[in-house]
C-alpha atoms as a PDB file:
ATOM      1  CA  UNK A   1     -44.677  59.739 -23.132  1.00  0.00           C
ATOM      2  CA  UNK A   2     -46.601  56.756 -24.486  1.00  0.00           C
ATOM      3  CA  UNK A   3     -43.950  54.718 -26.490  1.00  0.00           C
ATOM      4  CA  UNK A   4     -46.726  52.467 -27.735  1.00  0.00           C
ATOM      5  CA  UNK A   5     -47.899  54.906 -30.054  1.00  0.00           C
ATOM      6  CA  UNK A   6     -44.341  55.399 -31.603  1.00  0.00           C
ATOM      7  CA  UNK A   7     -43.881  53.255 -35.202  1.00  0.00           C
ATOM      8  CA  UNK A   8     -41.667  50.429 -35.504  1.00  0.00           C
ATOM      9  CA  UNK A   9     -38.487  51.334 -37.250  1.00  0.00           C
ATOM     10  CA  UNK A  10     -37.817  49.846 -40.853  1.00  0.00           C
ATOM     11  CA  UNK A  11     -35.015  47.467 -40.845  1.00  0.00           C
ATOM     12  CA  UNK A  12     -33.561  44.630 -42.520  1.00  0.00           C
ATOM     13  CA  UNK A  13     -31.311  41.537 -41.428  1.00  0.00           C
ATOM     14  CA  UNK A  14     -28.687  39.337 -42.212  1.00  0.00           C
ATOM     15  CA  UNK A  15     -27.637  35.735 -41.200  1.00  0.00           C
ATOM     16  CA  UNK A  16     -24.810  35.531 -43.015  1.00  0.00           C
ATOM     17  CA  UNK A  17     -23.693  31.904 -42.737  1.00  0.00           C
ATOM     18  CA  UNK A  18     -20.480  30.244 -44.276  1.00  0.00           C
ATOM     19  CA  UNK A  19     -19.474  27.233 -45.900  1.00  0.00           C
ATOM     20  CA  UNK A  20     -19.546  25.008 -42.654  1.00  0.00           C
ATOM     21  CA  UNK A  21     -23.279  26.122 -42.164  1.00  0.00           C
ATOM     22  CA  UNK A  22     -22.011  28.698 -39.238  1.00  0.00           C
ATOM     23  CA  UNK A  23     -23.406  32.018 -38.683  1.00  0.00           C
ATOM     24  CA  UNK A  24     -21.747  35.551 -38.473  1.00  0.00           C
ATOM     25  CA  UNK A  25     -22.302  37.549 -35.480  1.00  0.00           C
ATOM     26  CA  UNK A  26     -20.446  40.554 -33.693  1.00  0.00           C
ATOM     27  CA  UNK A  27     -20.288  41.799 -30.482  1.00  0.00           C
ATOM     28  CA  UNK A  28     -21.788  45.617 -30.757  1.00  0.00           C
ATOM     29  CA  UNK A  29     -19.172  48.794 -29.914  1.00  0.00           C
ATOM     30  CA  UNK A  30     -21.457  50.002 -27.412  1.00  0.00           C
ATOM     31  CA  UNK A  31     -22.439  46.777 -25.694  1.00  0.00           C
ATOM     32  CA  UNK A  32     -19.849  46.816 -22.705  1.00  0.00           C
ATOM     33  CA  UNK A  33     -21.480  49.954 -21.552  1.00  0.00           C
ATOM     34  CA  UNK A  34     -24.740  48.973 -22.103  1.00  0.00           C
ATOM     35  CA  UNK A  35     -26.798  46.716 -19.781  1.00  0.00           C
ATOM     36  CA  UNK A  36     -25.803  43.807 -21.936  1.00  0.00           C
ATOM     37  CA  UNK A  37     -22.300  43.768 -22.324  1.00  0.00           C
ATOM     38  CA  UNK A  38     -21.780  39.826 -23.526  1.00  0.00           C
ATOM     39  CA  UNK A  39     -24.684  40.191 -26.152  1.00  0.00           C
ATOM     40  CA  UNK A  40     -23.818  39.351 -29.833  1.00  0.00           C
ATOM     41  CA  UNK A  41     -25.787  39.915 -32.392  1.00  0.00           C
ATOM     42  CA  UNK A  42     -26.204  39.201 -36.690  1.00  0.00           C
ATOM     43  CA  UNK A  43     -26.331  42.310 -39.005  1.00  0.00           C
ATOM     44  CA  UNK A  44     -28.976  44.556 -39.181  1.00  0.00           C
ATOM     45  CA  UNK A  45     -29.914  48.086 -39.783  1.00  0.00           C
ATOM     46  CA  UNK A  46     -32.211  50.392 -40.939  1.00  0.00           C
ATOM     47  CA  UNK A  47     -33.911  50.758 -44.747  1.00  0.00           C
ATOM     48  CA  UNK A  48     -33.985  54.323 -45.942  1.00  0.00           C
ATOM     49  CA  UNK A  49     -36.909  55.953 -47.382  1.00  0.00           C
ATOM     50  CA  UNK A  50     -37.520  54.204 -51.107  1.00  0.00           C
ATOM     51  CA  UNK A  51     -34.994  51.542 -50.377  1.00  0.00           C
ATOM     52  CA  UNK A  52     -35.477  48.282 -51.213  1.00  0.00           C
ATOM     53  CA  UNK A  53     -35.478  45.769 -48.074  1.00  0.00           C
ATOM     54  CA  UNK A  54     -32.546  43.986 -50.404  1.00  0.00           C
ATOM     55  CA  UNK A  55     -31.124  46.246 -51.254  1.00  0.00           C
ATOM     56  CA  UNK A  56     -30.353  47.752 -47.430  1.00  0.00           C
ATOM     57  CA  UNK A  57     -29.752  44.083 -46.278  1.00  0.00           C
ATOM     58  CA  UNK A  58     -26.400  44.061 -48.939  1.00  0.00           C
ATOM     59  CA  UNK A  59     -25.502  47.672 -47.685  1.00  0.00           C
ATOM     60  CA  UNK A  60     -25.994  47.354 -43.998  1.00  0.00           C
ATOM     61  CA  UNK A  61     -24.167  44.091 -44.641  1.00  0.00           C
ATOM     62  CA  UNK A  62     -20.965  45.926 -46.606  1.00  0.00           C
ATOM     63  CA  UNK A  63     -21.054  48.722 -43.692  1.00  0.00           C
ATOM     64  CA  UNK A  64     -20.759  46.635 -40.771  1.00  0.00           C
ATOM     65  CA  UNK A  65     -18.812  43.849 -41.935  1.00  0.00           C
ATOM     66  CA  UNK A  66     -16.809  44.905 -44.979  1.00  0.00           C
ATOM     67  CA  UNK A  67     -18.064  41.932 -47.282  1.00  0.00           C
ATOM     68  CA  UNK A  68     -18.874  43.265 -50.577  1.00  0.00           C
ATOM     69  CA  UNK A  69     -22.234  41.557 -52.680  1.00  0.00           C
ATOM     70  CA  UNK A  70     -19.568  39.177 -54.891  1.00  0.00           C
ATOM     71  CA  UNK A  71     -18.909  37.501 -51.609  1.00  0.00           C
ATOM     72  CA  UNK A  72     -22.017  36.475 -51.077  1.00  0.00           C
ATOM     73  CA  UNK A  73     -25.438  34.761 -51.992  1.00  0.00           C
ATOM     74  CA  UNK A  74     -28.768  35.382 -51.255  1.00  0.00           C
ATOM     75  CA  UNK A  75     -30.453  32.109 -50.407  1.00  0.00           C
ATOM     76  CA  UNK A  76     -33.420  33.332 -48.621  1.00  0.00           C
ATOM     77  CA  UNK A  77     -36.133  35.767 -47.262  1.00  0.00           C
ATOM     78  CA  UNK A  78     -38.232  35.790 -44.273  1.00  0.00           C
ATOM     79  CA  UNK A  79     -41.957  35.100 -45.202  1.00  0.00           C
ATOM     80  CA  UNK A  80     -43.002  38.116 -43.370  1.00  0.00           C
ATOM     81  CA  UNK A  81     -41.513  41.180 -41.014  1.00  0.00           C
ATOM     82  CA  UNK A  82     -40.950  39.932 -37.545  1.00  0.00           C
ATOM     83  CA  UNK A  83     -41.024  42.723 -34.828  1.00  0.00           C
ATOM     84  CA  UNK A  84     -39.334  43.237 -31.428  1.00  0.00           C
ATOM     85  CA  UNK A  85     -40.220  46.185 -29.048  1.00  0.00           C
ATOM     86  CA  UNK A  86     -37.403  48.177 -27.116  1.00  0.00           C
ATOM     87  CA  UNK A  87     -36.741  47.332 -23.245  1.00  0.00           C
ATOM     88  CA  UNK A  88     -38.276  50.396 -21.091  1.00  0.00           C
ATOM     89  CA  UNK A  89     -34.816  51.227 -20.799  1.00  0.00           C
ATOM     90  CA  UNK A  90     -33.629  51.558 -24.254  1.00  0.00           C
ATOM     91  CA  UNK A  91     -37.111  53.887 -25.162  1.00  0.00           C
ATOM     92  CA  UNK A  92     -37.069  57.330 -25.791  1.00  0.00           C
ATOM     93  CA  UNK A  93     -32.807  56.576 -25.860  1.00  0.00           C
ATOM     94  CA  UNK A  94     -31.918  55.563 -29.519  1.00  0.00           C
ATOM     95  CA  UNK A  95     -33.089  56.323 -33.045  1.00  0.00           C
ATOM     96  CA  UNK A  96     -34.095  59.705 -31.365  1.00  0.00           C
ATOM     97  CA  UNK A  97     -36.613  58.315 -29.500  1.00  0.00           C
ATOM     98  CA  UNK A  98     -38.505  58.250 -32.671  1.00  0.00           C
ATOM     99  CA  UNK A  99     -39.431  54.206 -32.791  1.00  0.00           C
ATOM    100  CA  UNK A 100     -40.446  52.002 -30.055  1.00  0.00           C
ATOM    101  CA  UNK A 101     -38.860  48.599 -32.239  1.00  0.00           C
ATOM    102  CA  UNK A 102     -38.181  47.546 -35.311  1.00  0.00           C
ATOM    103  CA  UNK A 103     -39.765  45.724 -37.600  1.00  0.00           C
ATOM    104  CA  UNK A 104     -36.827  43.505 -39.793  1.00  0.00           C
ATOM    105  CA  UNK A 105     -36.797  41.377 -43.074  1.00  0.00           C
ATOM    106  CA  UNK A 106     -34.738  39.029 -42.592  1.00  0.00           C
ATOM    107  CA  UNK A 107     -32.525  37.819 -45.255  1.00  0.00           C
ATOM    108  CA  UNK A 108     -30.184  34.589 -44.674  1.00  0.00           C
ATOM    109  CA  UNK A 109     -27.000  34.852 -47.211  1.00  0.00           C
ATOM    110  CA  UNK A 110     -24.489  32.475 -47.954  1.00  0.00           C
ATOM    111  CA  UNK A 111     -20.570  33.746 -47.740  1.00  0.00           C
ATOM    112  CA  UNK A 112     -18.658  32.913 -50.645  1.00  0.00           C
ATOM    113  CA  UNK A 113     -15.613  34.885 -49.312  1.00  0.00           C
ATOM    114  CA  UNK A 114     -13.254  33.814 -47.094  1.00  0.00           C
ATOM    115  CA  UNK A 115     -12.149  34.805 -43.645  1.00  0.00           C
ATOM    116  CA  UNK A 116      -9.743  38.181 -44.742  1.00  0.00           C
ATOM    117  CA  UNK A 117     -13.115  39.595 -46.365  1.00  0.00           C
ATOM    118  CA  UNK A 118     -14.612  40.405 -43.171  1.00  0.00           C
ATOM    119  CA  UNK A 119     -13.156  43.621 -41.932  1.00  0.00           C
ATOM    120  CA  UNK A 120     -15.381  45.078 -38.848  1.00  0.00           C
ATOM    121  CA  UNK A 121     -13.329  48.253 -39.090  1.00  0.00           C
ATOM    122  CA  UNK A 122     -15.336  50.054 -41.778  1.00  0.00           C
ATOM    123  CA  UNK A 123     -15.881  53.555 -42.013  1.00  0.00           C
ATOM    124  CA  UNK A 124     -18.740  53.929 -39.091  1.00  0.00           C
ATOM    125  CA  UNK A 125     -18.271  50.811 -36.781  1.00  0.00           C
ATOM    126  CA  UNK A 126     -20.705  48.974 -35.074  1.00  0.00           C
ATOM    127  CA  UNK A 127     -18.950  45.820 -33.899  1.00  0.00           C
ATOM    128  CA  UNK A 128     -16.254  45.290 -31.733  1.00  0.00           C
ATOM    129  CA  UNK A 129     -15.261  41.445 -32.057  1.00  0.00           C
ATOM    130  CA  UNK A 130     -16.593  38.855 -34.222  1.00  0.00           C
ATOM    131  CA  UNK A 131     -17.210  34.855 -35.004  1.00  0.00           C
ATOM    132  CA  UNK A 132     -18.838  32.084 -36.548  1.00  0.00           C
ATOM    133  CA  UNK A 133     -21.020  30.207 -34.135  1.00  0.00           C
ATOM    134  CA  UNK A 134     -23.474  27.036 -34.845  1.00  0.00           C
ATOM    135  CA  UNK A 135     -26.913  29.114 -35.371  1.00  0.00           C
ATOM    136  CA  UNK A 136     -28.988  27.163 -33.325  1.00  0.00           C
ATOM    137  CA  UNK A 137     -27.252  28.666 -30.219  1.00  0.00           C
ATOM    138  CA  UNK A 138     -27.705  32.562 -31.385  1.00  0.00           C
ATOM    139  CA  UNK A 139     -31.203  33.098 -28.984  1.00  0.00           C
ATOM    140  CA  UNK A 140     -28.855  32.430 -25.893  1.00  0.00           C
ATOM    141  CA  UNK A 141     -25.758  34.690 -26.857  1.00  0.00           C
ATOM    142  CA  UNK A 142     -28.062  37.285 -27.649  1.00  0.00           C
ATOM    143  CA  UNK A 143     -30.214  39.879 -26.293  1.00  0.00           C
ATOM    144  CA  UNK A 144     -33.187  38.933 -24.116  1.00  0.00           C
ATOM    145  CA  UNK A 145     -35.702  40.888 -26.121  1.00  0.00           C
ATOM    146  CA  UNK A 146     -34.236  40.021 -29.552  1.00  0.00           C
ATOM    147  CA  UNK A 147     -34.459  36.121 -28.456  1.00  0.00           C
ATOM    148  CA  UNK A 148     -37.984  35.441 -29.558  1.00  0.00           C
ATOM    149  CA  UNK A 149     -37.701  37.090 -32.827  1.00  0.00           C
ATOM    150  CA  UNK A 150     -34.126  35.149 -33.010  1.00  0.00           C
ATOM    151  CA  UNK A 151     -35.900  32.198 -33.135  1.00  0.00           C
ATOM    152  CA  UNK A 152     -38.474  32.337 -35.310  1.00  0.00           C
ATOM    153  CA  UNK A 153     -35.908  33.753 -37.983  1.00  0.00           C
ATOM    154  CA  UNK A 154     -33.931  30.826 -36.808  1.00  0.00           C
ATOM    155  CA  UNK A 155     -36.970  28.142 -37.437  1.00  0.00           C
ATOM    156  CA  UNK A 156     -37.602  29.438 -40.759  1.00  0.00           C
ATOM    157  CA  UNK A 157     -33.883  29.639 -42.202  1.00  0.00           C
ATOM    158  CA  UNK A 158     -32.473  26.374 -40.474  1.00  0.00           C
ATOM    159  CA  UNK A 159     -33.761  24.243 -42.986  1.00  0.00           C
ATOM    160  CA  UNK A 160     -32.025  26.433 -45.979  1.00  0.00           C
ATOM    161  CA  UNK A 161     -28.499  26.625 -44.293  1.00  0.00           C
END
């Protein structure tokens, strides 16, 4: 099959960063079987058909991490839709093989909450551990072909944290 014909999936981001300008990320359920088991990552996830990329950025973020919109404050959006393509062996695997990438809105949120919001055990998990970490280390804890994108969303939101 040729993959590069396949659309880019829909989705919208979060760097979710707290009071001491550190940045949420959690280690995925499925990454210890997966050919990147140390890879972190921030919240993200698909925007359903008539959704608002907002809107899905402060539901994706209540379904993965537990924090509710009262806990936090939207600060910023990307200026445009950054992309990423799947490895070759990730295509064809997820989403149904119906996408070859995403293409993400990225929206950088400041937590209000504290700590004892977060809950990562939410109805459908996604993440198996979590932390804070100083955001301009996120492209190396992450993986390889989200690192480019990671840093562009990065250079653009580093100022505003």
């Amino acid at each position: 099959m040729n993959y590069s014909t396949l659309p880019y999936r829909p989705c919208a981001g979060i760097m979710l960063a707290n009071r001491e300008g550190l940045v949420f990320v959690g280690q995925r359920l499925d990454a210890a079987e997966s050919s990147y088991p140390d890879a972190w990552q921030m919240p993200q996830g698909g925007i359903d058909k008539g959704e608002e990329a907002e809107t899905a950025a402060l539901r994706e973020l209540w379904e993965e991490t537990g924090v509710v919109q009262d806990h936090v404050q939207i600060i910023g959006r990307t200026k445009e839709e950054y992309f990423y393509d799947l490895p070759d062996e990730l295509l064809g695997k997820i989403w149904k093989g119906k996408y070859r990438g995403q293409r993400q809105s990225w929206f950088l949120m400041r937590f209000t909450g504290e700590d004892d919001h977060i809950d990562i055990q939410t109805d459908h998990p996604e993440f198996r551990d979590w932390k804070w970490t100083d955001p301009e280390g996120l492209p190396d804890i992450i993986v390889p072909f989200k690192r480019d994108l990671y840093r562009a969303v990065l250079k653009e939101f580093l100022p505003l944290i």
